[in-house]
Each structure stands twice: as structure tokens, then as C-alpha cells.
N, C-alpha and C. Protein backbone atom coordinates (compact mmCIF):
# COMPACT_ATOMS: atom_id res chain seq x y z
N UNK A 1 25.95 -43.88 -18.87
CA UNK A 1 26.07 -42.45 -18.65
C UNK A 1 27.44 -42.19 -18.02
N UNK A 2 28.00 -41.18 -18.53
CA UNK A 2 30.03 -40.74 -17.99
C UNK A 2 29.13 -39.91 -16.80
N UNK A 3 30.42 -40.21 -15.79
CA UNK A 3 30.34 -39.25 -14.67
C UNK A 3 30.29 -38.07 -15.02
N UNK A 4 30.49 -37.40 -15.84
CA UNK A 4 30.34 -35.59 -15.66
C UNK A 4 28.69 -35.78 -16.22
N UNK A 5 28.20 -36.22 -16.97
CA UNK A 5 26.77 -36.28 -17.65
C UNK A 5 26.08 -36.96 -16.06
N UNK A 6 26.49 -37.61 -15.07
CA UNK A 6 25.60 -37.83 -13.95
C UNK A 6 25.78 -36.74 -13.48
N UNK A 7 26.90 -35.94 -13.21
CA UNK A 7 27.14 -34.87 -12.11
C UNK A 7 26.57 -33.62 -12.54
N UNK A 8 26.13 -33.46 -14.03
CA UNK A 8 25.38 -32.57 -14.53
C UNK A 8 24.11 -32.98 -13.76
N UNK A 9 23.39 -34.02 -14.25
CA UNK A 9 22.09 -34.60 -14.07
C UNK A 9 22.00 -34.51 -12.57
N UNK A 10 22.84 -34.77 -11.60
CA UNK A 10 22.33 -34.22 -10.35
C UNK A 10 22.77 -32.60 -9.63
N UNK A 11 23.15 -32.18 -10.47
CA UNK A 11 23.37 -30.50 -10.37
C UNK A 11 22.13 -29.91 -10.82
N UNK A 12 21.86 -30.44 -12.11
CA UNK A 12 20.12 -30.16 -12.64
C UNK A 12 19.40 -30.14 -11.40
N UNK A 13 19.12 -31.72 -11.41
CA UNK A 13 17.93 -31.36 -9.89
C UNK A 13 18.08 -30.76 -9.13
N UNK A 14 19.28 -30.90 -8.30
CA UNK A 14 19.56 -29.55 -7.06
C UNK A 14 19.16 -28.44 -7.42
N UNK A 15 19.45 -27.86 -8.80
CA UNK A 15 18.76 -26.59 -8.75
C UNK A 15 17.34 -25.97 -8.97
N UNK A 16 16.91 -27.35 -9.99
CA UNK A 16 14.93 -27.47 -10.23
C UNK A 16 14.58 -27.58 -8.64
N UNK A 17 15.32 -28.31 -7.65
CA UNK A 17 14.75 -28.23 -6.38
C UNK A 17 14.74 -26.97 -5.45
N UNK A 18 15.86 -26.31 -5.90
CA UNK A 18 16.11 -25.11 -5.26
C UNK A 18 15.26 -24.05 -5.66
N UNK A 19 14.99 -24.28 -7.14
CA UNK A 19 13.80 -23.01 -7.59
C UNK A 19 12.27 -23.64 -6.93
N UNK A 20 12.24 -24.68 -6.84
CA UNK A 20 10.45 -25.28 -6.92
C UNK A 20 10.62 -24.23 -4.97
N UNK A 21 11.90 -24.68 -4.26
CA UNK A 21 11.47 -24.47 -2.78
C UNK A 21 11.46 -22.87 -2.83
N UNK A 22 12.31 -21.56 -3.69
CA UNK A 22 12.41 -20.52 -3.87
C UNK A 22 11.08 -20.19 -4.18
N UNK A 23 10.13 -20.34 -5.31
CA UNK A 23 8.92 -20.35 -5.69
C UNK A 23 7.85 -20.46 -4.74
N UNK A 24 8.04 -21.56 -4.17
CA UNK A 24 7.01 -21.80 -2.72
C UNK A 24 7.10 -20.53 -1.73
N UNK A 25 8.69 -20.08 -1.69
CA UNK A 25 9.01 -19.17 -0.51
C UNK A 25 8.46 -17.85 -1.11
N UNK A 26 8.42 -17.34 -2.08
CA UNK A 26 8.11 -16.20 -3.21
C UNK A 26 6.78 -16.04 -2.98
N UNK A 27 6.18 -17.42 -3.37
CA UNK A 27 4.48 -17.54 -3.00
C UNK A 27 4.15 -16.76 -1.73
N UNK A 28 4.41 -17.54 -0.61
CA UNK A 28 4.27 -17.26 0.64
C UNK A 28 4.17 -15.50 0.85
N UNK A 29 5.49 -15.06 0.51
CA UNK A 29 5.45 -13.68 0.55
C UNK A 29 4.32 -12.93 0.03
N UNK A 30 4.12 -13.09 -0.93
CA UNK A 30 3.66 -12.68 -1.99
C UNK A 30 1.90 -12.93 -1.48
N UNK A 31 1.19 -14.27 -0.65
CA UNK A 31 0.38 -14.01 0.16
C UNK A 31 0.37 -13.22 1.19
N UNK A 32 1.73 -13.18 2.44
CA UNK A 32 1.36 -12.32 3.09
C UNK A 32 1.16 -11.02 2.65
N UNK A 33 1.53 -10.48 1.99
CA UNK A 33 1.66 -8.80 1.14
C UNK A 33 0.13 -8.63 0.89
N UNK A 34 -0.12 -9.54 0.03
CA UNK A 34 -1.67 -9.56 -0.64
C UNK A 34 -2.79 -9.55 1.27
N UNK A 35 -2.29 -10.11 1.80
CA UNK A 35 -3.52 -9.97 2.88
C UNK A 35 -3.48 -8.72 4.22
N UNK A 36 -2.00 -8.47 3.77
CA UNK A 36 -1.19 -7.69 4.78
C UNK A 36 -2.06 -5.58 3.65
N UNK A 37 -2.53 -6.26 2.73
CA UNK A 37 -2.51 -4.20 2.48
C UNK A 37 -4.06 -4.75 1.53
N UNK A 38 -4.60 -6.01 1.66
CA UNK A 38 -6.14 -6.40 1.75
C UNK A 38 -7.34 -5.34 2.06
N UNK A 39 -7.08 -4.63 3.27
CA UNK A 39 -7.50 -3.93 4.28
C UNK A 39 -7.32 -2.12 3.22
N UNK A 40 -6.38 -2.26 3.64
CA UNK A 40 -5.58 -0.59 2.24
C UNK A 40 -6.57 -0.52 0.74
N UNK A 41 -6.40 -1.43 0.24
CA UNK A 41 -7.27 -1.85 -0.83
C UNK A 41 -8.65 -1.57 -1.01
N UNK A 42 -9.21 -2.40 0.25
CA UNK A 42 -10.86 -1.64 0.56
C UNK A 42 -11.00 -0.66 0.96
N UNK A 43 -9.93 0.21 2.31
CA UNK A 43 -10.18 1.37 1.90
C UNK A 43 -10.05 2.61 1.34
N UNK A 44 -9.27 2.39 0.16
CA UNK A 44 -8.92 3.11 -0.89
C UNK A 44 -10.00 3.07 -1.81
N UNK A 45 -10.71 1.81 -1.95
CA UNK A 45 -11.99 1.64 -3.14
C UNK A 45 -12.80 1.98 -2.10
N UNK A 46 -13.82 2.56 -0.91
CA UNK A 46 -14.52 2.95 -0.52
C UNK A 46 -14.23 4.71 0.08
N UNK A 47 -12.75 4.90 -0.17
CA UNK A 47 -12.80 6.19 -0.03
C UNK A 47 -13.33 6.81 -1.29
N UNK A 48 -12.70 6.09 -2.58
CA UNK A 48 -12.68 6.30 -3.88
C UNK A 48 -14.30 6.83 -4.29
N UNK A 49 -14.89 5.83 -4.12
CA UNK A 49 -16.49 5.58 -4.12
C UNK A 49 -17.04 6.89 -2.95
N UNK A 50 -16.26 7.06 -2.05
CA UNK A 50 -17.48 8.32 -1.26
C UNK A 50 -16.94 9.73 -2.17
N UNK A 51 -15.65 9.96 -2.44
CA UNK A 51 -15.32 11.28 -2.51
C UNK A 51 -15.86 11.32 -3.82
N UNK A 52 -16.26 10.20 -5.34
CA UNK A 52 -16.55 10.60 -6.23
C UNK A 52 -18.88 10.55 -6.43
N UNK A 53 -19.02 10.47 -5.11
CA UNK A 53 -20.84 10.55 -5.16
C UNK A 53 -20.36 11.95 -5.28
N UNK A 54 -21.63 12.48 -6.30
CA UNK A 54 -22.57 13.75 -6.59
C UNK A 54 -22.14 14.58 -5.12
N UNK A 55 -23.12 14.32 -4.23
CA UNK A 55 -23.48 15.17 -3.09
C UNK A 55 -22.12 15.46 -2.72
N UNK A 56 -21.45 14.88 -1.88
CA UNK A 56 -20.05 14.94 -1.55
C UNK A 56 -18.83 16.07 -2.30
N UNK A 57 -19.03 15.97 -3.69
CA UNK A 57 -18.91 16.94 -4.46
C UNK A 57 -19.52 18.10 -4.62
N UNK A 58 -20.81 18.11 -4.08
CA UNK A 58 -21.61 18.96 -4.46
C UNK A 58 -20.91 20.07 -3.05
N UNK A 59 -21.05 19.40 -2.06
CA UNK A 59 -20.97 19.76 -0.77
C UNK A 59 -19.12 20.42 -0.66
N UNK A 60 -18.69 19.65 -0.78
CA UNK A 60 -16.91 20.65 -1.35
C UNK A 60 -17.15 21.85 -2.26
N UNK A 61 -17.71 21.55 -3.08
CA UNK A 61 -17.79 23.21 -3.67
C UNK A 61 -18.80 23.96 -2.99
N UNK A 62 -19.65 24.01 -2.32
CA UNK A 62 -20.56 24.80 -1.29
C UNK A 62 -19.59 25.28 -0.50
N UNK A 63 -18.85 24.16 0.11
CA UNK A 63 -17.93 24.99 1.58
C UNK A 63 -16.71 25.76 0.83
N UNK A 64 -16.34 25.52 -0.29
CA UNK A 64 -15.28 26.12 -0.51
C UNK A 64 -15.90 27.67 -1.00
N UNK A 65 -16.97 27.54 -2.08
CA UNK A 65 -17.69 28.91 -1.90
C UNK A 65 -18.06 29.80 -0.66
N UNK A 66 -18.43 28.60 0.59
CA UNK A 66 -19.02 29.35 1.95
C UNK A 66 -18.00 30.20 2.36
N UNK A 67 -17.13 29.65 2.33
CA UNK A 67 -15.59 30.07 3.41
C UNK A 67 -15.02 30.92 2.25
N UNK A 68 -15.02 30.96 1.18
CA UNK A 68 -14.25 31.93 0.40
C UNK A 68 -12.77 31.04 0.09
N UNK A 69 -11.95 31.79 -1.37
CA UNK A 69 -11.30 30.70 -1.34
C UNK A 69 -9.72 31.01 -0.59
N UNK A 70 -9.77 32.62 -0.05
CA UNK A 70 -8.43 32.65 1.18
C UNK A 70 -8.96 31.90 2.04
N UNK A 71 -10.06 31.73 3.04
CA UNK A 71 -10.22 31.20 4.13
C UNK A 71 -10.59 29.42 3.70
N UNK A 72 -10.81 28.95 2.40
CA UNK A 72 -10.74 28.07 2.33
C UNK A 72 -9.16 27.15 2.20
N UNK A 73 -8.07 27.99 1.40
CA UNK A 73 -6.67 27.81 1.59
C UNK A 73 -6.22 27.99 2.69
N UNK A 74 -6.76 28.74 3.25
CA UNK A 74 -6.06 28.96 4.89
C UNK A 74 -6.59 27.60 5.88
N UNK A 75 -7.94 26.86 5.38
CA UNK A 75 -8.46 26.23 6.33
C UNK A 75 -7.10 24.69 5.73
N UNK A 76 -7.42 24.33 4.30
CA UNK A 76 -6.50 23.40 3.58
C UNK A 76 -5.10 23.52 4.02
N UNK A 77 -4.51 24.80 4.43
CA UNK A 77 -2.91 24.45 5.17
C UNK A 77 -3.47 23.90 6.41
N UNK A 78 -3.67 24.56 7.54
CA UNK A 78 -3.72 24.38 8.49
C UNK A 78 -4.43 22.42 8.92
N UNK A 79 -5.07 22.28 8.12
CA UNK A 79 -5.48 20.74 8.29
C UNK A 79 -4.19 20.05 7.55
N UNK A 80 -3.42 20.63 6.52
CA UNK A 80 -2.09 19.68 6.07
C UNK A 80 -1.00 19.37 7.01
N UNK A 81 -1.05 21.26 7.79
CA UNK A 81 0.07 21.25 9.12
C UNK A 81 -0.43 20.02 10.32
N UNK A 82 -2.01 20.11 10.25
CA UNK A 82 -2.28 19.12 11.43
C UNK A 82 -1.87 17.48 11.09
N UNK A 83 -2.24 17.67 9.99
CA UNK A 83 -1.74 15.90 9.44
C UNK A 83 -0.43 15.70 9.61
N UNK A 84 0.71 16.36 9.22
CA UNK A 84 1.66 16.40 9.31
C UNK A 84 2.43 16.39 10.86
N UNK A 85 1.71 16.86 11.59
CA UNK A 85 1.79 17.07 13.35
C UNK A 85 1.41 15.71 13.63
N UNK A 86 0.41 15.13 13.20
CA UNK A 86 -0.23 13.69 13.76
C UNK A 86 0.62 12.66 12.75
N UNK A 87 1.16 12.50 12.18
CA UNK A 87 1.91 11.75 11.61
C UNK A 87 3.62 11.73 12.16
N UNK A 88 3.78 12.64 12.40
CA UNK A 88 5.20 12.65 13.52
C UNK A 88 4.84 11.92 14.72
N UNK A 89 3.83 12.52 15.24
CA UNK A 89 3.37 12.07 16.74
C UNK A 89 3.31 10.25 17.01
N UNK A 90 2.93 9.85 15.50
CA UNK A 90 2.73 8.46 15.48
C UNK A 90 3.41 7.59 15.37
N UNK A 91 4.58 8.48 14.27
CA UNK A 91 6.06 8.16 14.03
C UNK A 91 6.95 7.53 15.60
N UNK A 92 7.15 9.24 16.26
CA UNK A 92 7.51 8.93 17.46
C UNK A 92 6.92 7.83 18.91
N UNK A 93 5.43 7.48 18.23
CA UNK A 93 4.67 6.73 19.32
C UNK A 93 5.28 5.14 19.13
N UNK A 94 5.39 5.27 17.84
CA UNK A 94 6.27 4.11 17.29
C UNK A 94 6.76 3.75 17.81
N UNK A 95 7.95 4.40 17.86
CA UNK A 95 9.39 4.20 18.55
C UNK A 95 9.25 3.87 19.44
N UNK A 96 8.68 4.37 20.44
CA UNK A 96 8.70 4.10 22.40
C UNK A 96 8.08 2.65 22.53
């Protein structure tokens, strides 16, 4: 074998080694992510599952009939403004 055909052949491996250890490191991430929004996941599929039962539905269109639908838009800002108030607040709780 000529020296440039070895110096290929160990440039090869250095870099099959560099991807196998990149891959491992990729993995890793790629578990923490998966266990890190695990939690998000379930409760997105159990919010999913309450807001689409019958009753639950049934019960949103009752209150939105009860309240009328100005005082039901008026009730829908005012709970968006509050979310929006508690999401700064948490923002800033952050920080400190």
C-alpha cells in the first residue's frame, strides 16, 4: 500500500470515528428532548381527550348560550388579558 492510499485509509477512520462519536452525541440529545417534553406530550393527549368528551362540549355551548355571546367575548378577552398578565409575571419570576 503507497503512503497517500495509507493516509487516506487513516483519514477514513478518523472520520467513521468522528461520525460513530457525533451519532452517539445526537442520540443523547435527542433522548434528553424526548424525556424533557415526555410530560407536554401527556398533557396535550389528556387535554385533547377532555376538551373533545360530549359533555364538556355540551357544557361550552350551554355557558356560551348562558352568558350570551357579548358577555361571553367579553368573558374570552378578559381571561386572554389574564393569561397574558400571568405569563409575563412568570417570565419576569424567571429572571430574579
Amino acid at each position: 500500500m503507497s503512503a497517500r492510499e495509507q493516509e487516506l485509509a487513516e483519514r477514513y477512520e478518523t472520520l467513521r470515528l468522528r461520525c460513530v462519536f457525533q451519532r452517539r452525541a445526537i442520540g443523547a440529545e435527542v433522548q434528553n428532548i424526548q424525556t424533557r417534553f415526555g410530560s407536554v406530550d401527556r398533557l396535550a393527549v389528556m387535554t385533547r381527550s377532555t376538551l373533545l368528551q360530549p359533555r364538556v362540549l355540551l357544557a361550552g355551548i350551554v355557558a356560551l348560550l348562558a352568558f350570551g355571546r357579548l358577555r361571553g367575548l367579553n368573558t374570552i378577552g378578559r381571561a386572554f388579558l389574564l393569561m397574558a398578565a400571568a405569563r409575563r409575571l412568570w417570565r419576569m419570576a424567571k429572571l430574579l
